[in-house]
Protein backbone atom coordinates (compact mmCIF):
# COMPACT_ATOMS: atom_id res chain seq x y z
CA UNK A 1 0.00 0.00 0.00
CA UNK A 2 1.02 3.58 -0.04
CA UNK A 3 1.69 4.27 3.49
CA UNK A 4 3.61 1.60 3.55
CA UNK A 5 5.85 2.67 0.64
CA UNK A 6 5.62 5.91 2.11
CA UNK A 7 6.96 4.54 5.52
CA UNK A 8 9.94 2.98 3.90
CA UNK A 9 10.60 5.68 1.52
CA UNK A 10 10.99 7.74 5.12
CA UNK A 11 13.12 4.94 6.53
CA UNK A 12 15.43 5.79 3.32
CA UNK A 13 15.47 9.14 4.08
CA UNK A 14 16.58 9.14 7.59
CA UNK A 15 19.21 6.87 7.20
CA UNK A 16 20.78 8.80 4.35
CA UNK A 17 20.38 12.00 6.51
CA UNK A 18 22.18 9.32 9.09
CA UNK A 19 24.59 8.76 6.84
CA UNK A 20 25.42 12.89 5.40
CA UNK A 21 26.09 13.37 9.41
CA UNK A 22 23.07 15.50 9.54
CA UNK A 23 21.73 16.61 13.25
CA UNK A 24 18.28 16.06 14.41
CA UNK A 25 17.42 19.65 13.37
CA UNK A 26 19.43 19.46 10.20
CA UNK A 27 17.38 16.39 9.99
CA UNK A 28 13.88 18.00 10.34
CA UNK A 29 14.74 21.24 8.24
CA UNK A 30 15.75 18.76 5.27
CA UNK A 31 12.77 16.64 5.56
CA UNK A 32 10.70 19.91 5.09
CA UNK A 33 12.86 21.31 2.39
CA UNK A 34 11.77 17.71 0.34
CA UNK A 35 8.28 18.61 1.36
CA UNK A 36 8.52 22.25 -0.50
CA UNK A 37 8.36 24.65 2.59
CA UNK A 38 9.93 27.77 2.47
CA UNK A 39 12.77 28.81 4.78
CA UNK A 40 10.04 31.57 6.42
CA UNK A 41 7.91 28.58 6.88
CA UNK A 42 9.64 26.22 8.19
CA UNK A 43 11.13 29.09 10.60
CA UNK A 44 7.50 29.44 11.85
CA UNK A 45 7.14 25.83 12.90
CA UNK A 46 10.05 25.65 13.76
CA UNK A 47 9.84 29.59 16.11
CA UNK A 48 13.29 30.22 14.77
CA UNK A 49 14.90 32.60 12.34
CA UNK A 50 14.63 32.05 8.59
CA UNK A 51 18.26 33.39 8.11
CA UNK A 52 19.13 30.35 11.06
CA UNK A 53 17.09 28.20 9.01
CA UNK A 54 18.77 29.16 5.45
CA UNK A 55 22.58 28.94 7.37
CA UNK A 56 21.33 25.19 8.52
CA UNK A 57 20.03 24.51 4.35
CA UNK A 58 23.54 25.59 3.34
CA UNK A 59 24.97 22.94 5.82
CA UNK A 60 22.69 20.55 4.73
CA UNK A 61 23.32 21.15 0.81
CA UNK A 62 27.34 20.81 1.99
CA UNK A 63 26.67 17.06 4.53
CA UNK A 64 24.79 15.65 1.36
CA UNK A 65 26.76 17.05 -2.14
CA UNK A 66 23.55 18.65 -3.47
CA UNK A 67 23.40 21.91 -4.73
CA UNK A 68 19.98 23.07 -2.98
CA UNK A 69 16.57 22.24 -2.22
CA UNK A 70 15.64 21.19 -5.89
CA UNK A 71 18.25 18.44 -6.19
CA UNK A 72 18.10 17.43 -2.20
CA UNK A 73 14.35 16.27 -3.45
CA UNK A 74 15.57 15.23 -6.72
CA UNK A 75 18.09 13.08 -4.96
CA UNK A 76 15.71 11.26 -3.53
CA UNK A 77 12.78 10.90 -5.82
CA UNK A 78 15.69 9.61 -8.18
CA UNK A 79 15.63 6.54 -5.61
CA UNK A 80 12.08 6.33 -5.41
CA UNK A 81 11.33 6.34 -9.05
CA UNK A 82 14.61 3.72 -10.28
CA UNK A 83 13.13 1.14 -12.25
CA UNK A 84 10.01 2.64 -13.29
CA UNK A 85 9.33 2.58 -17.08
CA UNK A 86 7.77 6.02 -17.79
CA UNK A 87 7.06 4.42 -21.32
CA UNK A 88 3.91 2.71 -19.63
């Protein structure tokens, strides 16, 4: 089912995060730069600054070789979508 391809696509995520070296917060920030919120938003869920928030993007960018938000998702829908004939 879905969630559970959704639950293991997660379980992907966090262990490459793992892997990058990321923090917990570095962590959370990236998961909700792959979900397409803005560094204003996620500095309101997360009642911090959106320059603190951009400075921790940069970092995360660095940990996993991307060069922003665009491949960070890319990276990982890459992953998600290996194998699948878009012929069909």
């Amino acid at each position: 089912t879905v969630q559970v391809a959704s639950g293991e696509l997660l379980a992907v995520i966090y262990n490459r995060f793992k892997e990058w070296g990321l923090t917990p917060s570095e962590s959370e920030i990236a998961l909700l730069l792959i979900k397409g919120l803005t560094a204003q938003e996620i500095a309101n869920i997360r009642d911090s600054r959106p320059g603190t928030v951009k400075s921790q993007s940069s970092a995360i960018y660095q940990k996993g070789g991307v060069r922003g938000r665009n491949e960070l998702a890319a990276y990982f829908v890459e992953d998600l979508l290996a194998g699948v004939s878009l012929a069909d």
